[in-house]
C-alpha atoms as a PDB file:
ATOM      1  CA  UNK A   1      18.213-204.233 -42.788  1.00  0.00           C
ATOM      2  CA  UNK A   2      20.951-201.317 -43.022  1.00  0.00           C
ATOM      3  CA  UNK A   3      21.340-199.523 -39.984  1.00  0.00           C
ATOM      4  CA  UNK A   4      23.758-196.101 -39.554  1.00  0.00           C
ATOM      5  CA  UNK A   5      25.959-194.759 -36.913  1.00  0.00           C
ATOM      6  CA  UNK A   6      27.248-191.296 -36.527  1.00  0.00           C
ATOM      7  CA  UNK A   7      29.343-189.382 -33.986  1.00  0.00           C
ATOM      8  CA  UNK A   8      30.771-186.640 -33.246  1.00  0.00           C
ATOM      9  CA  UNK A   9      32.358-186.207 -30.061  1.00  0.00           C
ATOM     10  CA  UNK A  10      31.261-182.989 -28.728  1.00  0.00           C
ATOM     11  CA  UNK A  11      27.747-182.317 -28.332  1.00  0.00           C
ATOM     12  CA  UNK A  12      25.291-180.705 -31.387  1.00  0.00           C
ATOM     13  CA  UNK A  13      25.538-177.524 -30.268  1.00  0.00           C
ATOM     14  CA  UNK A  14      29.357-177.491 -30.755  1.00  0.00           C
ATOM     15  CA  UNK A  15      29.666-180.265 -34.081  1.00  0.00           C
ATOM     16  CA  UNK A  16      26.946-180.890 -36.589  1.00  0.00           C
ATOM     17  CA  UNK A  17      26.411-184.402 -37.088  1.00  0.00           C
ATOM     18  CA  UNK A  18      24.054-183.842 -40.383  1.00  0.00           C
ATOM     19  CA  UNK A  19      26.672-184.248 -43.173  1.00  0.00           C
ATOM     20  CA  UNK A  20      27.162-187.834 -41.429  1.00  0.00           C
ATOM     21  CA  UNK A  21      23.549-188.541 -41.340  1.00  0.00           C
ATOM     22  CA  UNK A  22      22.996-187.462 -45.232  1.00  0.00           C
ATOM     23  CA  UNK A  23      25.891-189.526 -46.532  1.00  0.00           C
ATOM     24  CA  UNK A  24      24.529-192.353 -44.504  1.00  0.00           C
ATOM     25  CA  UNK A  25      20.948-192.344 -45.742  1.00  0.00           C
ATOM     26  CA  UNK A  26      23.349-192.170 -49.518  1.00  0.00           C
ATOM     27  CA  UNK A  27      24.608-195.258 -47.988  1.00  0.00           C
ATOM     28  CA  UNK A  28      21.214-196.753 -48.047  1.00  0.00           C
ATOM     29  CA  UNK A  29      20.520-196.325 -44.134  1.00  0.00           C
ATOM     30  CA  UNK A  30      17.099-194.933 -43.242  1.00  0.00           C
ATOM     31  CA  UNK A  31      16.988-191.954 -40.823  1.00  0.00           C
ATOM     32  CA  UNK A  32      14.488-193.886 -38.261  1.00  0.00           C
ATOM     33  CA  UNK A  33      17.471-196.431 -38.439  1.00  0.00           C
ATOM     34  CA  UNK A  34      20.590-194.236 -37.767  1.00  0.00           C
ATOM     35  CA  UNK A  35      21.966-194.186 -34.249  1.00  0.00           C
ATOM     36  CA  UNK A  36      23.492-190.742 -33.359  1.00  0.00           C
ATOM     37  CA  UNK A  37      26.023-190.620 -30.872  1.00  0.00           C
ATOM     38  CA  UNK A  38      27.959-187.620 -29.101  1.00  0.00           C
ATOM     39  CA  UNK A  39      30.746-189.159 -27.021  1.00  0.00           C
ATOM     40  CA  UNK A  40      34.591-189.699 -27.790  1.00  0.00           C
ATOM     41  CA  UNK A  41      35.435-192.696 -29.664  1.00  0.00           C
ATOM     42  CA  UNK A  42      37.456-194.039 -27.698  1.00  0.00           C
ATOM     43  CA  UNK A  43      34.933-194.370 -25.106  1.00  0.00           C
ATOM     44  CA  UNK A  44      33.992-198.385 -24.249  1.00  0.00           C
ATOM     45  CA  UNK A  45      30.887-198.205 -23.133  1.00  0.00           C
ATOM     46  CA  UNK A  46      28.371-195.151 -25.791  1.00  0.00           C
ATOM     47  CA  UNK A  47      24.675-196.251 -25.144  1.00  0.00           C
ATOM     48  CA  UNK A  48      23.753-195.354 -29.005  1.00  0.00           C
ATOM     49  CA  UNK A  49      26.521-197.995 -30.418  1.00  0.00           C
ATOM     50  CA  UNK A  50      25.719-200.897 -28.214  1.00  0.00           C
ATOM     51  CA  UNK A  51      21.841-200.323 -28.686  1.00  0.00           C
ATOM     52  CA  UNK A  52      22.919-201.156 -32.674  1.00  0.00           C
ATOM     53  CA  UNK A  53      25.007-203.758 -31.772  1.00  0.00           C
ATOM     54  CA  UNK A  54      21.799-205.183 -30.117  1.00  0.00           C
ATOM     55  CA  UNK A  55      19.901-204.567 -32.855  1.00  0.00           C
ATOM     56  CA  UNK A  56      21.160-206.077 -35.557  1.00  0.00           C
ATOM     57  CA  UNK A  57      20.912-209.655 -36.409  1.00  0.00           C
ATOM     58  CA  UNK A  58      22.607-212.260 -39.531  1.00  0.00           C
ATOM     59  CA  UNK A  59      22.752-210.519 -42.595  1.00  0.00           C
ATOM     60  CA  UNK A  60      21.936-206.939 -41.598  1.00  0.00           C
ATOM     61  CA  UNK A  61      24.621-204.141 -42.663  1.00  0.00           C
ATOM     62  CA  UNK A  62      26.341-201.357 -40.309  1.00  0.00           C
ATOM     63  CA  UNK A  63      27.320-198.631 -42.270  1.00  0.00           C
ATOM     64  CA  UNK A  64      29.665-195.515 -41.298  1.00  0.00           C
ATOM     65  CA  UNK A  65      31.183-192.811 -42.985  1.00  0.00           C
ATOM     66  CA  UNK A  66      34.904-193.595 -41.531  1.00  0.00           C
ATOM     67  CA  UNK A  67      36.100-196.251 -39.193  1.00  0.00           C
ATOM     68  CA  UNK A  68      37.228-193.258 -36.726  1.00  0.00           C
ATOM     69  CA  UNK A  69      32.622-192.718 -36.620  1.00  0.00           C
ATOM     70  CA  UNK A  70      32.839-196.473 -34.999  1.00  0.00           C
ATOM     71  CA  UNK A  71      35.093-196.313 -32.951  1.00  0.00           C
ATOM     72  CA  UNK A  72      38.730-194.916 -32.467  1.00  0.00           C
ATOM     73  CA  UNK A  73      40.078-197.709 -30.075  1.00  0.00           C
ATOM     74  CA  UNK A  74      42.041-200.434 -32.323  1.00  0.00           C
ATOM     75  CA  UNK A  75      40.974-202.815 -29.429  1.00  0.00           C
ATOM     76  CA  UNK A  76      37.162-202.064 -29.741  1.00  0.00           C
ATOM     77  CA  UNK A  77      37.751-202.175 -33.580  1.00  0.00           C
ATOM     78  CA  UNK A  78      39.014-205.955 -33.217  1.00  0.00           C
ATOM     79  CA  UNK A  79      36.255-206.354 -31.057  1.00  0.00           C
ATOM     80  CA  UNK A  80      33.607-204.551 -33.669  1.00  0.00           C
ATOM     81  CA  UNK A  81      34.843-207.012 -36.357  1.00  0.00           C
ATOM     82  CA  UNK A  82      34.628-210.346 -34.349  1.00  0.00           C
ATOM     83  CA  UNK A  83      31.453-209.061 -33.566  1.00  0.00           C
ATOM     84  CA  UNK A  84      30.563-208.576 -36.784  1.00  0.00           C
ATOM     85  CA  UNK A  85      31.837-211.932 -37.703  1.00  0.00           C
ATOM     86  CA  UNK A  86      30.092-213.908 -35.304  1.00  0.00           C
ATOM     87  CA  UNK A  87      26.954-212.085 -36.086  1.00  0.00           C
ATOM     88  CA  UNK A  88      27.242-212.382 -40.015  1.00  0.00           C
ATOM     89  CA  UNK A  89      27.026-208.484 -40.873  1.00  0.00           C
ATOM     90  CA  UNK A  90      28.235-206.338 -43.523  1.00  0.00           C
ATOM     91  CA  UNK A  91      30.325-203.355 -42.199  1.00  0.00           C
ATOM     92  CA  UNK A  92      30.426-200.429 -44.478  1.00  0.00           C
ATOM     93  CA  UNK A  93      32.940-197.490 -43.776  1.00  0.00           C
ATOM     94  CA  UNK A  94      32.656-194.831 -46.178  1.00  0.00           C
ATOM     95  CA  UNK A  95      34.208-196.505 -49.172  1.00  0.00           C
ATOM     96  CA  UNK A  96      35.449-199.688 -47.349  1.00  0.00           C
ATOM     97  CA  UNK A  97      33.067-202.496 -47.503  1.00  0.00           C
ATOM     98  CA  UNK A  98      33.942-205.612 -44.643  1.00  0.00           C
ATOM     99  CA  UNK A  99      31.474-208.662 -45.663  1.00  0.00           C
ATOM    100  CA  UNK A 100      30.938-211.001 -43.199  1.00  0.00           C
ATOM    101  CA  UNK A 101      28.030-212.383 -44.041  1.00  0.00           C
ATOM    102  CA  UNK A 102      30.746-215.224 -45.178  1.00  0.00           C
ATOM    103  CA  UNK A 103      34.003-215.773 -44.496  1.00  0.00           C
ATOM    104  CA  UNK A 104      36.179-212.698 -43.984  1.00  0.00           C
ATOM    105  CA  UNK A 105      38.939-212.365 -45.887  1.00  0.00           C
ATOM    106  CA  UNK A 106      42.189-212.026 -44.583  1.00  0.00           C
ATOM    107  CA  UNK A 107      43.167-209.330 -46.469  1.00  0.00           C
ATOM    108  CA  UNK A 108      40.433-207.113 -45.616  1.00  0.00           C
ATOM    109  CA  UNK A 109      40.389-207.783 -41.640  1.00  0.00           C
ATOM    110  CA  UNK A 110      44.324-206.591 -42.334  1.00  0.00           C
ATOM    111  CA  UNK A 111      43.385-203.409 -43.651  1.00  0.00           C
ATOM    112  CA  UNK A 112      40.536-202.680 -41.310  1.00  0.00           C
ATOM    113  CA  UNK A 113      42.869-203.385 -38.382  1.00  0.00           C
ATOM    114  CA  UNK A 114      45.333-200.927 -39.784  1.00  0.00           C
ATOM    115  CA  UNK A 115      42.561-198.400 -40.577  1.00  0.00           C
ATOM    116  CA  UNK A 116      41.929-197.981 -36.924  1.00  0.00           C
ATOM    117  CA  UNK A 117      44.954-198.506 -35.650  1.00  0.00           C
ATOM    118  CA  UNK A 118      45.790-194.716 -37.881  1.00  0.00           C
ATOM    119  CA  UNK A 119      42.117-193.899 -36.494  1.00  0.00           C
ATOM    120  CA  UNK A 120      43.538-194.561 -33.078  1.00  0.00           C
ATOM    121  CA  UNK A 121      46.785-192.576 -34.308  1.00  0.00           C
ATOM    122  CA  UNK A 122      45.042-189.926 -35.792  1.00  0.00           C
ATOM    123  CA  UNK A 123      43.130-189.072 -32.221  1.00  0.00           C
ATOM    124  CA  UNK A 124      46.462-189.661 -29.714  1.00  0.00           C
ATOM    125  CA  UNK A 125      47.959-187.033 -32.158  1.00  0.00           C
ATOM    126  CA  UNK A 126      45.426-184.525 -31.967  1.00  0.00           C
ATOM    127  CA  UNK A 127      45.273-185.020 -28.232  1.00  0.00           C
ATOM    128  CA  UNK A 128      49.272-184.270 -28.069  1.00  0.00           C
ATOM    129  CA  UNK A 129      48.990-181.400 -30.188  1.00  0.00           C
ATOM    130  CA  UNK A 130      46.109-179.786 -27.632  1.00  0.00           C
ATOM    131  CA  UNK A 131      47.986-180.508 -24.894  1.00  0.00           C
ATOM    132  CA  UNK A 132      50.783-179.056 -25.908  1.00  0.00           C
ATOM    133  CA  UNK A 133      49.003-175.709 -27.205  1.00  0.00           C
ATOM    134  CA  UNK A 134      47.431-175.562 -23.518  1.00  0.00           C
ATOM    135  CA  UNK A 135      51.090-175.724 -22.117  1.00  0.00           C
ATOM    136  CA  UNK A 136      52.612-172.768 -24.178  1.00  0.00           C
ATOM    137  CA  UNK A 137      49.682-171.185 -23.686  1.00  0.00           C
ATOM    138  CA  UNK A 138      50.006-171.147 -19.844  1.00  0.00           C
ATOM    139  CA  UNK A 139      53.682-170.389 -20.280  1.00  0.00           C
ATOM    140  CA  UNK A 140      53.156-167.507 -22.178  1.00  0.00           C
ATOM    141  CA  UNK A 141      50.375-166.560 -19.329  1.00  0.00           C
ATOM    142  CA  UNK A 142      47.255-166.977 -20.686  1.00  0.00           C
ATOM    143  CA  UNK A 143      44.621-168.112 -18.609  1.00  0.00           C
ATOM    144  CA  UNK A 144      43.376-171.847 -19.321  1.00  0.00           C
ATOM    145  CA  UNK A 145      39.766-172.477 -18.711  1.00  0.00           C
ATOM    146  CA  UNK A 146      36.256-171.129 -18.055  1.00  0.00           C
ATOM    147  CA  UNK A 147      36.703-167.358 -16.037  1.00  0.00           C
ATOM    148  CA  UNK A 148      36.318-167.630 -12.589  1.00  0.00           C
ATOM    149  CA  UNK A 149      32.406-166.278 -11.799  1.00  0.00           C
ATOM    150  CA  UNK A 150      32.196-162.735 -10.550  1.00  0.00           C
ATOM    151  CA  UNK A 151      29.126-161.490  -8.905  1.00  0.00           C
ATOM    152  CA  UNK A 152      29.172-159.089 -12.304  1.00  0.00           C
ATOM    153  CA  UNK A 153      28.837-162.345 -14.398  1.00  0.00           C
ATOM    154  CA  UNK A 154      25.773-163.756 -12.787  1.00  0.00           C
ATOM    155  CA  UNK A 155      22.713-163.587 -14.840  1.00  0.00           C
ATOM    156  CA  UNK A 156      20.141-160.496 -13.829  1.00  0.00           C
ATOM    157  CA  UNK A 157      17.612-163.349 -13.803  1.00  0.00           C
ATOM    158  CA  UNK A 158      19.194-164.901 -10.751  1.00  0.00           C
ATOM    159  CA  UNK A 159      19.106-160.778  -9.012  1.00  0.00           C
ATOM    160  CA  UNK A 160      15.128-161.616  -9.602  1.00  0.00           C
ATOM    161  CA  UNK A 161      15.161-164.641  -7.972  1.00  0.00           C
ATOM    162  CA  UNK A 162      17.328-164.186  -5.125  1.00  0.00           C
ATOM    163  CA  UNK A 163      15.616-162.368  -2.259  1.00  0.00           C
ATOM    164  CA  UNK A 164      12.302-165.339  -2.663  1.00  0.00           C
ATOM    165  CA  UNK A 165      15.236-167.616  -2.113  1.00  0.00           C
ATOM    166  CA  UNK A 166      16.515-166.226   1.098  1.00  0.00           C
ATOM    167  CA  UNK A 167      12.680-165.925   2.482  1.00  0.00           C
ATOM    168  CA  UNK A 168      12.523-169.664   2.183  1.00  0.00           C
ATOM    169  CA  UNK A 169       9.759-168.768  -0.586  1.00  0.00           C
ATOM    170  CA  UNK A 170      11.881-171.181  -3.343  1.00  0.00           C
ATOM    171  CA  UNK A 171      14.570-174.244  -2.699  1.00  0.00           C
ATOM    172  CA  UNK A 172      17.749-174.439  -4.744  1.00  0.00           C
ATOM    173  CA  UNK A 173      16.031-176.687  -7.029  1.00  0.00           C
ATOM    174  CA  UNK A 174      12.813-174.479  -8.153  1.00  0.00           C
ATOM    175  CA  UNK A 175      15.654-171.579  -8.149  1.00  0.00           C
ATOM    176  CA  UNK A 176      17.590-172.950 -10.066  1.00  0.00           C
ATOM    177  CA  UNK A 177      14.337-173.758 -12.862  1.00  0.00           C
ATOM    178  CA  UNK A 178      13.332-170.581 -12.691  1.00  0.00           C
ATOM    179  CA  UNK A 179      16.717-169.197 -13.943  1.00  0.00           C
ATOM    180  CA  UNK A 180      17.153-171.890 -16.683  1.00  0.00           C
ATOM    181  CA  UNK A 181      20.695-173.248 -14.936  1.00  0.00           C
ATOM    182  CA  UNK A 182      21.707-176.710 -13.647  1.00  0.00           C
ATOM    183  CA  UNK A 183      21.513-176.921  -9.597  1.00  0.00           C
ATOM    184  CA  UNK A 184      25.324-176.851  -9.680  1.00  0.00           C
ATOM    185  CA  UNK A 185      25.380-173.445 -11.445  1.00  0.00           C
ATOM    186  CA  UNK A 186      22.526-172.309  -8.987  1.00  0.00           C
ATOM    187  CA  UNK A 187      24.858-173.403  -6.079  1.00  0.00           C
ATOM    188  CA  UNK A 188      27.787-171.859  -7.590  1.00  0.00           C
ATOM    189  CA  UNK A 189      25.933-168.356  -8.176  1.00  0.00           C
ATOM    190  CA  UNK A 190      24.679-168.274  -4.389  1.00  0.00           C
ATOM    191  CA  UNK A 191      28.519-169.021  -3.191  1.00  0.00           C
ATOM    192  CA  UNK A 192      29.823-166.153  -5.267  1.00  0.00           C
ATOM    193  CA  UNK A 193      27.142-163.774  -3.910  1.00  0.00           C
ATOM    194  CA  UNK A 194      26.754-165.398  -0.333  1.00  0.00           C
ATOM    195  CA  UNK A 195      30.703-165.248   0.460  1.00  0.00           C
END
């Protein structure tokens, strides 16, 4: 059986995961068999990636588009491949194909290690390079994060809803429903207004 992962580490909304998912089912994955994922990769513990690791079984491929799509940790990358080893798999990563269905050769378990430790690389650079756009940023004065909420931000919606809320007619909760926000933003929006 060939089974797919893909990742991206913001959510859908934000990064499209669909060029991942088409060159996987090139790969010879079938979409009811691709796990999608949207978490950071170096994150130990993504529910979609140890649901495949559960799944598969001796002989079975894993196929990727990139090492960085498994996994961005060089330590979970050793771990992937002894994994992998003890399991019998085939790992396929984009072009890179990892047998294991028999003995691994050296050779290859070198390069794989070295492709995620630049995967690992590739990631602790990017992170430098944001955080140090967010500090001249803030030196030059700009204002870092999400603007703080005004009552003139809130939603009309929540205007609606508001007076039912302070008759006791509605909780938080059914509030916050009826304006299509988390119970956080609800609480946040009644703060603003309240104080």
């Amino acid at each position: 059986m060939i089974y797919g992962y893909a990742r991206c580490s913001t959510n859908e909304e934000l990064q499209d995961i669909n060029r991942q998912i088409r060159e996987l089912i090139q790969l010879g994955a079938r979409e009811e068999n691709i796990y999608r994922e949207y978490e950071s990769g170096m994150k130990n513990d993504r529910v979609e990636l140890q649901r495949l690791l559960s799944a598969v079984e001796a002989g079975d491929t894993i196929v990727a588009t990139e090492v960085s799509r498994i996994t961005r940790s060089t330590k979970q990358l050793c771990e992937i491949i002894e994994f992998a080893k003890d399991r019998h798999i085939k790992l396929v990563l984009g072009s890179f194909i990892v047998d294991c269905t028999k003995e691994l050769d050296p050779m290859t378990e070198g390069m794989l290690k070295m492709m995620g430790v630049f995967s690992e690389l590739e990631r602790n650079i990017i992170s430098q390079r944001v955080k140090s756009g967010l500090q001249n940023a803030k030196a030059k004065g700009v204002a870092i994060g999400r603007p703080a909420t005004s009552e003139d931000r809130i939603p009309k919606i929540f205007f609606k809803y508001y007076p039912k809320y302070k008759r006791g007619e509605i909780n938080k909760s059914e509030f916050a429903k009826l304006c299509s926000v988390s119970y956080p933003t609800i609480f946040k929006y009644i703060s603003v207004v309240e104080n």
